[in-house]
PDB file of N, CA and C in Angstrom:
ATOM      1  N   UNK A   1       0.815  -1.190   0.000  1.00  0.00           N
ATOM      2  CA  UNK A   1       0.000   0.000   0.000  1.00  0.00           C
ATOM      3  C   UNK A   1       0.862   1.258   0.000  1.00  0.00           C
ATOM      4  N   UNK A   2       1.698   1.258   0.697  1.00  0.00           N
ATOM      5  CA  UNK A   2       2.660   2.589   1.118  1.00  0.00           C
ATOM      6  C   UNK A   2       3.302   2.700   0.015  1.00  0.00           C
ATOM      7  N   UNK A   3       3.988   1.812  -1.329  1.00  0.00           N
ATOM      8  CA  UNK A   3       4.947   2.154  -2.370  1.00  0.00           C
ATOM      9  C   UNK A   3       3.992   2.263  -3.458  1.00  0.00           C
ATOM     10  N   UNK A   4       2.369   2.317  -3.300  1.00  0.00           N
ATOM     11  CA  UNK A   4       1.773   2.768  -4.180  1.00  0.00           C
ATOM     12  C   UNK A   4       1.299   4.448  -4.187  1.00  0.00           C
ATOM     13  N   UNK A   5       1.203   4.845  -2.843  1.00  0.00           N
ATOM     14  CA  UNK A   5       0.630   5.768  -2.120  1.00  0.00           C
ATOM     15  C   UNK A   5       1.863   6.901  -2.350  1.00  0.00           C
ATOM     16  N   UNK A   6       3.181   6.431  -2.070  1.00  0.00           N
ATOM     17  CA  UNK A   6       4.363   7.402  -2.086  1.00  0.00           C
ATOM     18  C   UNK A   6       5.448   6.746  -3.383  1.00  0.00           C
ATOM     19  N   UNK A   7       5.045   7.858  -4.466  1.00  0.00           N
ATOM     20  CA  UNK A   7       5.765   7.391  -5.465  1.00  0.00           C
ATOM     21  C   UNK A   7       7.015   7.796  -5.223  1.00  0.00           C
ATOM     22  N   UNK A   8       7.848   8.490  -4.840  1.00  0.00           N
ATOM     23  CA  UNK A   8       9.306   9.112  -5.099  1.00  0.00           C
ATOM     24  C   UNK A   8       9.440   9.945  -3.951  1.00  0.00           C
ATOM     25  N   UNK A   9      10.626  10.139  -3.513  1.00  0.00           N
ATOM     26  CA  UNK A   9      11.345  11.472  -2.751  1.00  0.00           C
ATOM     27  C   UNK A   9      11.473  12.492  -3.586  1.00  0.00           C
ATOM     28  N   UNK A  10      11.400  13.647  -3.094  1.00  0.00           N
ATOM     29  CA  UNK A  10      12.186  14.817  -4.389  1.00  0.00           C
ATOM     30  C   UNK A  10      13.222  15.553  -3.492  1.00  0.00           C
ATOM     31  N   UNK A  11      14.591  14.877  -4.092  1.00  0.00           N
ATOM     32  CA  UNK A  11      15.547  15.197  -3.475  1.00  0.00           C
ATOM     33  C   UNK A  11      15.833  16.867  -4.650  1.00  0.00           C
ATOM     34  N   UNK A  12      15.964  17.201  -3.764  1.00  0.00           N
ATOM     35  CA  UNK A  12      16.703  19.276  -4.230  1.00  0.00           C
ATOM     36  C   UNK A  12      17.109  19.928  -3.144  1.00  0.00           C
ATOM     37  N   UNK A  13      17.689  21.436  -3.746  1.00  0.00           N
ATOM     38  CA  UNK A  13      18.035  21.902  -2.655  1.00  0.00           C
ATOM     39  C   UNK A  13      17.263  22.509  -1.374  1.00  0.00           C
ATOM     40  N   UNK A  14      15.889  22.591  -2.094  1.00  0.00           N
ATOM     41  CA  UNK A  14      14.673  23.135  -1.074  1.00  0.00           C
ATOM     42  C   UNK A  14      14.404  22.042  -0.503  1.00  0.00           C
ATOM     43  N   UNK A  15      14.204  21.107  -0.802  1.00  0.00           N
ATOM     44  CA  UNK A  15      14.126  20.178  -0.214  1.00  0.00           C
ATOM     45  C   UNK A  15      15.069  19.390   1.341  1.00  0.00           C
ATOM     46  N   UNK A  16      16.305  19.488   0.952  1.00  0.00           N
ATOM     47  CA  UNK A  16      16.921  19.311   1.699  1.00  0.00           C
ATOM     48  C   UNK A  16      17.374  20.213   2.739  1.00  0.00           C
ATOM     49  N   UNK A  17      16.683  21.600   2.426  1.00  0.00           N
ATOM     50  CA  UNK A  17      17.105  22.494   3.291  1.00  0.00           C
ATOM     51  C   UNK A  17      16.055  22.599   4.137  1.00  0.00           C
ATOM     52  N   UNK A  18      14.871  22.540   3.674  1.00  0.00           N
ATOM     53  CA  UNK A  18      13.336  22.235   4.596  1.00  0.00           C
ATOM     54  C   UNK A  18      14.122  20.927   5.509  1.00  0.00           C
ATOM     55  N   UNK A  19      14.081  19.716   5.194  1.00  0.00           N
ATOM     56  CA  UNK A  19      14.525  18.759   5.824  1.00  0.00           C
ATOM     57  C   UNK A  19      15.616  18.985   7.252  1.00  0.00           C
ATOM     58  N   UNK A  20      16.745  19.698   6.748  1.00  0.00           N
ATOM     59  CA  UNK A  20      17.675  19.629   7.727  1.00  0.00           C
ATOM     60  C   UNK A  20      16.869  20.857   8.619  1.00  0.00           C
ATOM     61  N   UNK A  21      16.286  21.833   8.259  1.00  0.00           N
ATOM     62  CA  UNK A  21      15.839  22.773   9.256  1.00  0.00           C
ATOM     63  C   UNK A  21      14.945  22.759   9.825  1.00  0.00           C
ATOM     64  N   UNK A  22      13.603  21.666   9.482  1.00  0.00           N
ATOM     65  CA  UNK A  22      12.383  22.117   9.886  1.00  0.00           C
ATOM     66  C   UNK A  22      12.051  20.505   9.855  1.00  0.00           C
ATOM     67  N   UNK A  23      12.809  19.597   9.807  1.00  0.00           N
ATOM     68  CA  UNK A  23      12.303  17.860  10.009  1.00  0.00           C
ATOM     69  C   UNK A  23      11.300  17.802   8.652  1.00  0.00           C
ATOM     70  N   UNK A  24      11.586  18.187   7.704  1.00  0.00           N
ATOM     71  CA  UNK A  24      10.107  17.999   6.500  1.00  0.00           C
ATOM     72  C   UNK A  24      10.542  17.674   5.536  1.00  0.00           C
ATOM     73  N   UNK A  25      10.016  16.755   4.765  1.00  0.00           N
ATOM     74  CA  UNK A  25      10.537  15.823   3.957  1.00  0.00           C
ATOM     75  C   UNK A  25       9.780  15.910   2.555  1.00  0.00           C
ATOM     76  N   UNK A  26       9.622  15.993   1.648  1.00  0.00           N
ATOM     77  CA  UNK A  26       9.131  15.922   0.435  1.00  0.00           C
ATOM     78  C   UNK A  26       8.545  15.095  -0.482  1.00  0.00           C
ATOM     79  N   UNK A  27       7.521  14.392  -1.394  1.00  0.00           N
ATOM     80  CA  UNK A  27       7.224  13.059  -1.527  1.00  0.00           C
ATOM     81  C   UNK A  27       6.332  13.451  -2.851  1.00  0.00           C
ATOM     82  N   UNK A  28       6.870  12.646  -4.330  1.00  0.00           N
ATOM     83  CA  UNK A  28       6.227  12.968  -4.745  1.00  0.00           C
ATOM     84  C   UNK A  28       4.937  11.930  -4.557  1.00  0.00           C
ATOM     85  N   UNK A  29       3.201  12.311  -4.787  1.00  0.00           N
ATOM     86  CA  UNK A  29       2.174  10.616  -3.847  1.00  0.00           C
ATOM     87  C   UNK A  29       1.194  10.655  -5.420  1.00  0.00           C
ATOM     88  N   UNK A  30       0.591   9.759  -5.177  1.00  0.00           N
ATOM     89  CA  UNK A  30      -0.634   9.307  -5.900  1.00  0.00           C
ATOM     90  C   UNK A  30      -1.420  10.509  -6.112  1.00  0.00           C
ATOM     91  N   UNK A  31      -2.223  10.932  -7.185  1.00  0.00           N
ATOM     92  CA  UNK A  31      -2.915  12.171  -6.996  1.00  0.00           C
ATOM     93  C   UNK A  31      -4.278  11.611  -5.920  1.00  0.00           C
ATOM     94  N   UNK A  32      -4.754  10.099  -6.240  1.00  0.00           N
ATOM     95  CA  UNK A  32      -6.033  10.139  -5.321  1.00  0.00           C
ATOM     96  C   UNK A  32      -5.378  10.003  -4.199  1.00  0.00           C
ATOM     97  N   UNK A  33      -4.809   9.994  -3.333  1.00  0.00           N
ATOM     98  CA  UNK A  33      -4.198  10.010  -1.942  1.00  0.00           C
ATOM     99  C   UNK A  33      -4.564  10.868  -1.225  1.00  0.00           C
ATOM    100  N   UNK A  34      -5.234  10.875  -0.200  1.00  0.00           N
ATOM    101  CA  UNK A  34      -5.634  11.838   0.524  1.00  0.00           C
ATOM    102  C   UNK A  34      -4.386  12.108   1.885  1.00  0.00           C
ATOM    103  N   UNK A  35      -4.552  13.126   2.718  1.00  0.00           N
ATOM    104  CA  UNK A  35      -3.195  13.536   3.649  1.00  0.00           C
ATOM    105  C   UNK A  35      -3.355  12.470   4.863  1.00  0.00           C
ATOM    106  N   UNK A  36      -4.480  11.605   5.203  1.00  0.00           N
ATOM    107  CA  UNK A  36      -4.466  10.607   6.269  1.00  0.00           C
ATOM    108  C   UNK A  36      -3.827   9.223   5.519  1.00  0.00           C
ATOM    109  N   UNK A  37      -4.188   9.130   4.606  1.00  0.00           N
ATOM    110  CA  UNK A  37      -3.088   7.694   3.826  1.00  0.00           C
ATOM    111  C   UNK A  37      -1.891   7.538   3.378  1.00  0.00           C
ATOM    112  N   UNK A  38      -1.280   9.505   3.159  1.00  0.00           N
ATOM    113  CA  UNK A  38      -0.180   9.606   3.101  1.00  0.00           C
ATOM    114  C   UNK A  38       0.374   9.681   4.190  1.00  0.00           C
ATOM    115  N   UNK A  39       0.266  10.129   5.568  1.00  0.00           N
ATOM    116  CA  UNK A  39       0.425   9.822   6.858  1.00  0.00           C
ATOM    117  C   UNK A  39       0.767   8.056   7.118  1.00  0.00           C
ATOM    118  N   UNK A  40      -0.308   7.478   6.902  1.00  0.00           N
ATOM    119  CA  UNK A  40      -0.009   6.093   7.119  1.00  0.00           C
ATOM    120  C   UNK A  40       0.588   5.450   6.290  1.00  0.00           C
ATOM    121  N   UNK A  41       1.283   5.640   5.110  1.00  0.00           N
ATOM    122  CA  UNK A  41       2.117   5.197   4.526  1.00  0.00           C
ATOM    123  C   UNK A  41       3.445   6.044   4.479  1.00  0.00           C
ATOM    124  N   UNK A  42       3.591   7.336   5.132  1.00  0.00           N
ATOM    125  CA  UNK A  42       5.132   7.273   5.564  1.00  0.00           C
ATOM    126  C   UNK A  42       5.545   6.753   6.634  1.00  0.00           C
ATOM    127  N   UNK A  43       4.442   7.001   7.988  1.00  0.00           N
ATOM    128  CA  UNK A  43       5.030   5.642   9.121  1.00  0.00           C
ATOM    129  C   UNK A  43       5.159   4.440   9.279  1.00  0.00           C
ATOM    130  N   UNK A  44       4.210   3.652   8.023  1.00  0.00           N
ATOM    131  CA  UNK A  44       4.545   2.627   7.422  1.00  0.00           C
ATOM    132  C   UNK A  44       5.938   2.407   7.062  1.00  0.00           C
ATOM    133  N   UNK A  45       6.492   3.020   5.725  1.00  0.00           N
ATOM    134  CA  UNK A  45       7.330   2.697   5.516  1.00  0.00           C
ATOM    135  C   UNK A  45       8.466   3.021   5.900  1.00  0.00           C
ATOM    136  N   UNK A  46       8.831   4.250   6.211  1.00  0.00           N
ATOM    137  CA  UNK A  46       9.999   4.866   7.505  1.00  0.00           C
ATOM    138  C   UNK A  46       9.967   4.430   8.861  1.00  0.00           C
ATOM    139  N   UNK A  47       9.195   4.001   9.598  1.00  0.00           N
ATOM    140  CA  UNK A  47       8.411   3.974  11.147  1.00  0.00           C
ATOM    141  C   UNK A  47       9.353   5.228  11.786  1.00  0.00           C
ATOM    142  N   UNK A  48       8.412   6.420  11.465  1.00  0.00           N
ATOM    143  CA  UNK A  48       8.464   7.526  12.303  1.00  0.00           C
ATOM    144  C   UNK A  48       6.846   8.302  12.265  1.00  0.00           C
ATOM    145  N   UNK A  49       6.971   9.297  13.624  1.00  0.00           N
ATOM    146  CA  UNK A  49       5.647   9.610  13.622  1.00  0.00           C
ATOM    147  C   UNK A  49       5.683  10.891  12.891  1.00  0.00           C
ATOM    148  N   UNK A  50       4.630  10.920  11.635  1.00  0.00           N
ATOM    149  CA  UNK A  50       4.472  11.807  11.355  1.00  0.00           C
ATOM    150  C   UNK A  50       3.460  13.267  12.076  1.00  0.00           C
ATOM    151  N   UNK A  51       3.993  14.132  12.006  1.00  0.00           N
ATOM    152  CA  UNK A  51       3.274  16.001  13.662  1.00  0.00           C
ATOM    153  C   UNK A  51       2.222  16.167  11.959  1.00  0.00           C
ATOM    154  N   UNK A  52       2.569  16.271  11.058  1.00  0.00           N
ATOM    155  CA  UNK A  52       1.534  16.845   9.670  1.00  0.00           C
ATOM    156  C   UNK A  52       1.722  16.985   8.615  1.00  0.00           C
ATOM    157  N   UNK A  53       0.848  17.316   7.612  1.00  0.00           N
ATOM    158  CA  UNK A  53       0.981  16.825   6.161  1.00  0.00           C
ATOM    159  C   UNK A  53       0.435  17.440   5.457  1.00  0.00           C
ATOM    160  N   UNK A  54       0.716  18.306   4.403  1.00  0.00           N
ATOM    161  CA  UNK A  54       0.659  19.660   3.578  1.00  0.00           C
ATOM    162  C   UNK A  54       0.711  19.329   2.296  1.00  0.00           C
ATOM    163  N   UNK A  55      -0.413  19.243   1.286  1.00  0.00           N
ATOM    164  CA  UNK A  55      -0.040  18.810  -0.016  1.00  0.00           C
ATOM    165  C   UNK A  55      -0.879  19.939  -0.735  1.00  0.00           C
ATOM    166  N   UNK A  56       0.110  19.576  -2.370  1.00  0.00           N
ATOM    167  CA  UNK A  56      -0.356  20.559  -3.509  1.00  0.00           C
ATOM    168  C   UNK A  56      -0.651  19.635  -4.299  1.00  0.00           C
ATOM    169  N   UNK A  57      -0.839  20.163  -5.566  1.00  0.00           N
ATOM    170  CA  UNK A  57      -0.724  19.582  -7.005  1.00  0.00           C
ATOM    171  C   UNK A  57      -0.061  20.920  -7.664  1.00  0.00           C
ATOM    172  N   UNK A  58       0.952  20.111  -8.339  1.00  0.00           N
ATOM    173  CA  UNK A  58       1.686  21.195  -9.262  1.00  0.00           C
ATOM    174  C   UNK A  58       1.172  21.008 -10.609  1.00  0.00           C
ATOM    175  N   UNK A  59       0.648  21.700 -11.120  1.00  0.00           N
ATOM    176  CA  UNK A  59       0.612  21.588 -12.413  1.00  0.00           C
ATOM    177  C   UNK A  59       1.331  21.423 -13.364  1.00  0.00           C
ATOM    178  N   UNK A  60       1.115  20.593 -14.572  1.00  0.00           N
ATOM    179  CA  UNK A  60       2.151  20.480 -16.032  1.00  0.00           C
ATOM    180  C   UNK A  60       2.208  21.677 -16.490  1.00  0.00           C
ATOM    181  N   UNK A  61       3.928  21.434 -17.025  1.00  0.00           N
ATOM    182  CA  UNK A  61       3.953  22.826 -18.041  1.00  0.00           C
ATOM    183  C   UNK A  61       4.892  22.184 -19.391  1.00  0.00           C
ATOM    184  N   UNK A  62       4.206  23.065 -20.606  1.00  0.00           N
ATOM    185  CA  UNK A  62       5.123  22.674 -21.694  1.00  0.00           C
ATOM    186  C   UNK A  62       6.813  23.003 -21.708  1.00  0.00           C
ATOM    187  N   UNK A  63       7.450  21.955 -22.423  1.00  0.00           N
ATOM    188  CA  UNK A  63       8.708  21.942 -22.345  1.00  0.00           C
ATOM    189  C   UNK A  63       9.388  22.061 -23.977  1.00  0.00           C
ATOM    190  N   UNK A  64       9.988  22.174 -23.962  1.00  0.00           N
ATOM    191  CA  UNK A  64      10.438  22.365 -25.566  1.00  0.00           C
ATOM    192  C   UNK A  64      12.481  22.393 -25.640  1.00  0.00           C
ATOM    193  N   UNK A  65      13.011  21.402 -26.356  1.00  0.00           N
ATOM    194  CA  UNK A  65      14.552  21.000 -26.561  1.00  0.00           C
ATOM    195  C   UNK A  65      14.476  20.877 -27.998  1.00  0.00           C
ATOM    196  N   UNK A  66      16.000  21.493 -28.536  1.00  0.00           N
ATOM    197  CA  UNK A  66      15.864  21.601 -29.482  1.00  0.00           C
ATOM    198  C   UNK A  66      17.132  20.435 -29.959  1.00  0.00           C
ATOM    199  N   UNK A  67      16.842  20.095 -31.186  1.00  0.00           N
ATOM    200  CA  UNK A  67      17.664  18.835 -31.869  1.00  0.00           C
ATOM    201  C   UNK A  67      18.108  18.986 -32.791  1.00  0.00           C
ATOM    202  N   UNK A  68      18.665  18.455 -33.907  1.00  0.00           N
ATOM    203  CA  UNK A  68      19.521  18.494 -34.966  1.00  0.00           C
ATOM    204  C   UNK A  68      18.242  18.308 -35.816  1.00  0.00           C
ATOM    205  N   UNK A  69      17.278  17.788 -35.464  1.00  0.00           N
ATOM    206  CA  UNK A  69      15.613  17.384 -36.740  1.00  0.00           C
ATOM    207  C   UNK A  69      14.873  18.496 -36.221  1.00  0.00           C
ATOM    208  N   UNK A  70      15.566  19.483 -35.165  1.00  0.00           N
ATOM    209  CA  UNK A  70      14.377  21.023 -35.027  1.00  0.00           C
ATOM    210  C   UNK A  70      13.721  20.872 -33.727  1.00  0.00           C
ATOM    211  N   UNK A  71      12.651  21.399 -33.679  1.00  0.00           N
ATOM    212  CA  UNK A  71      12.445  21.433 -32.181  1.00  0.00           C
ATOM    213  C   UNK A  71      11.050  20.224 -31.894  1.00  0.00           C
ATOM    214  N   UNK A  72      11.853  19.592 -30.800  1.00  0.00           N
ATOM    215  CA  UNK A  72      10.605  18.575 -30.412  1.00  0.00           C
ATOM    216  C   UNK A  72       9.963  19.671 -28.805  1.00  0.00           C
ATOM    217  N   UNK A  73       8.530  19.535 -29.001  1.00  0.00           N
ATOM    218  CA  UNK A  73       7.663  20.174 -27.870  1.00  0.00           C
ATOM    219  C   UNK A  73       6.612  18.812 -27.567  1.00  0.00           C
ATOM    220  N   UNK A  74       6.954  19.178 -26.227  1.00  0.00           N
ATOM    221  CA  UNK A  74       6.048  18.168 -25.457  1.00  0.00           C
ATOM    222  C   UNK A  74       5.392  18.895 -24.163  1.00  0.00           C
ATOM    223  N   UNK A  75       4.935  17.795 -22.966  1.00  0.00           N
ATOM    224  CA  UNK A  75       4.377  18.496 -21.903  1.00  0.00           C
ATOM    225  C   UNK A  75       4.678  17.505 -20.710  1.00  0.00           C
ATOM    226  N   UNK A  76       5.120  18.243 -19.873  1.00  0.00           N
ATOM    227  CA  UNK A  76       5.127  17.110 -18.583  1.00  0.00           C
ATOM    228  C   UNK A  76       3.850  17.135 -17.483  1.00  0.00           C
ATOM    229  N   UNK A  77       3.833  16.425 -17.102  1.00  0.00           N
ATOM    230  CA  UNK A  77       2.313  16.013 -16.437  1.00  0.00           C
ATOM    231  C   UNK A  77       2.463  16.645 -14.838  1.00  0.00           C
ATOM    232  N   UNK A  78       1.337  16.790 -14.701  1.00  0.00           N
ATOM    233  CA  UNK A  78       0.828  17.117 -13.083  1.00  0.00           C
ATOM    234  C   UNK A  78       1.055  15.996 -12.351  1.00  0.00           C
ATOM    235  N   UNK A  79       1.532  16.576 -11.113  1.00  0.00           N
ATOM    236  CA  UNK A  79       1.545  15.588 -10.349  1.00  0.00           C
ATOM    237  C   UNK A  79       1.535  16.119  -8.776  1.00  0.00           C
ATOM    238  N   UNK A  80       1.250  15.539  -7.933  1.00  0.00           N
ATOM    239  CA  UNK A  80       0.782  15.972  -6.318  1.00  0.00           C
ATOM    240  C   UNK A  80       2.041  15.710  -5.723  1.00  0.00           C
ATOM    241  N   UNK A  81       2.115  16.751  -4.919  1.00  0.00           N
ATOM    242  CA  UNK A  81       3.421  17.345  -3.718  1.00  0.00           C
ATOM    243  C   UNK A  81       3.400  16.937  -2.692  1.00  0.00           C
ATOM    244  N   UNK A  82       3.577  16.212  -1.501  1.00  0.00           N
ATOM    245  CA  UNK A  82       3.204  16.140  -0.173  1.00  0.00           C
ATOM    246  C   UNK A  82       4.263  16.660   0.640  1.00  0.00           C
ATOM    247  N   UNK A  83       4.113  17.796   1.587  1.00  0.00           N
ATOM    248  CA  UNK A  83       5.124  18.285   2.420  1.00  0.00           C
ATOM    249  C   UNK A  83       5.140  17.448   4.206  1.00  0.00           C
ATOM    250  N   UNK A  84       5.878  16.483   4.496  1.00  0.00           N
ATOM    251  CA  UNK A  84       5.374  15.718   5.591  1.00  0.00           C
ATOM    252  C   UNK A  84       6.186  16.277   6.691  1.00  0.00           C
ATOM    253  N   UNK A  85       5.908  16.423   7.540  1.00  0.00           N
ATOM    254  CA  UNK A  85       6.781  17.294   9.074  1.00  0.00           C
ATOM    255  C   UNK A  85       6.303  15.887   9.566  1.00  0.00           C
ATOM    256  N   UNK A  86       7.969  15.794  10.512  1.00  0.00           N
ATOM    257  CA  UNK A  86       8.246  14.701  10.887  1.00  0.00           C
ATOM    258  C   UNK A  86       7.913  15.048  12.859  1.00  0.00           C
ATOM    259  N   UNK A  87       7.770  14.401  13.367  1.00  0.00           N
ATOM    260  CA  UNK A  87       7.567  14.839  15.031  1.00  0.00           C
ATOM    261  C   UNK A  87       9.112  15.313  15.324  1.00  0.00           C
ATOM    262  N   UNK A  88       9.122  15.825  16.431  1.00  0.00           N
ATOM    263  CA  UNK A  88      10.447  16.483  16.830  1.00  0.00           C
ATOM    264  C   UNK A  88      11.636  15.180  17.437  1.00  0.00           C
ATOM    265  N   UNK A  89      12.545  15.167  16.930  1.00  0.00           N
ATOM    266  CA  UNK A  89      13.236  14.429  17.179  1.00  0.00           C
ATOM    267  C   UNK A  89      13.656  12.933  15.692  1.00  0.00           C
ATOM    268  N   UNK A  90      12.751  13.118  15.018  1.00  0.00           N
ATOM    269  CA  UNK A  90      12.240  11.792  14.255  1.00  0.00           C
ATOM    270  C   UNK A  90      13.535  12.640  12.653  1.00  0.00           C
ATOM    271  N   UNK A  91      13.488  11.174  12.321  1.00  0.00           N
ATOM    272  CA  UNK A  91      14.614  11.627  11.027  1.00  0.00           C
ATOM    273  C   UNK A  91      14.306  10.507   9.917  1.00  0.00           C
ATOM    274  N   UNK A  92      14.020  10.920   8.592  1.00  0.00           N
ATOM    275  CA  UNK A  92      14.370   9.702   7.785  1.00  0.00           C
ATOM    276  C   UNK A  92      15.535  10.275   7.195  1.00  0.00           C
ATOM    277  N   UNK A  93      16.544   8.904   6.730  1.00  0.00           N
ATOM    278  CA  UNK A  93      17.777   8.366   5.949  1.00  0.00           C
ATOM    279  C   UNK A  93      17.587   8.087   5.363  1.00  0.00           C
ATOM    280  N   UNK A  94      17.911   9.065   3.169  1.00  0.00           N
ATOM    281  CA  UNK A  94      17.233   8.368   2.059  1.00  0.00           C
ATOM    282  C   UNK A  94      18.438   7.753   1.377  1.00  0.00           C
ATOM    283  N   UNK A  95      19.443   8.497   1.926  1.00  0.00           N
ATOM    284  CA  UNK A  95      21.028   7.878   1.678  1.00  0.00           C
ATOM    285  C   UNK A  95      21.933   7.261   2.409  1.00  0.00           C
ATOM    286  N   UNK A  96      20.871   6.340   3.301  1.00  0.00           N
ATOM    287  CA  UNK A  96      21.742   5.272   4.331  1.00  0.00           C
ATOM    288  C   UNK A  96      22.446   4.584   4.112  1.00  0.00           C
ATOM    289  N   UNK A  97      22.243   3.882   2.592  1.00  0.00           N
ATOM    290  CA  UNK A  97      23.276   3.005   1.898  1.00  0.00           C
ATOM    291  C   UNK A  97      24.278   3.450   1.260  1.00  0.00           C
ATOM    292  N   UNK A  98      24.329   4.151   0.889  1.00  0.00           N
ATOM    293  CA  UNK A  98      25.480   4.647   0.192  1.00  0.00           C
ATOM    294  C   UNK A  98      26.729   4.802   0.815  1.00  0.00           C
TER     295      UNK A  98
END
């Protein structure tokens, strides 16, 4: 349930700077996911308690690269944000292995 619910981390620099300063972690989730299933599928899969949970949807925007055959234009898709604050003290490790 939880690796359907939380598709990806979004590792960046906002990201990691929210994280180290404010315990909040970034996720890209399912658009039907509501903020109580994304809750239970990050303490699921991290086991930490999540304090709350803040989501968007970002919208697609067109993109356009240009090639030696001219310019290919496309669009990248929408997709939902979840901002998760971790309880005080609590930490996830997305680069434990390394």
């Amino acid at each position: 349930m939880a690796k359907t619910i939380l598709l990806r981390p979004i590792i960046s620099e906002k990201a990691e700077a929210l994280s180290e300063a404010h315990q909040q972690y970034t996720f890209v989730v399912d658009k039907q996911a509501n903020k109580i299933e994304i809750r239970k599928a990050v303490e699921q899969m991290y086991n930490v308690a999540v304090d709350s949970v803040n989501t968007m949807i970002m919208p697609g925007k067109a993109k356009q690269r240009y090639t030696r055959a001219g310019v290919q234009s496309g669009r990248v898709g929408a997709y939902k944000k979840a901002i998760v604050t971790l309880a005080e003290g609590e930490e996830i490790d997305f680069f434990g292995d390394i």
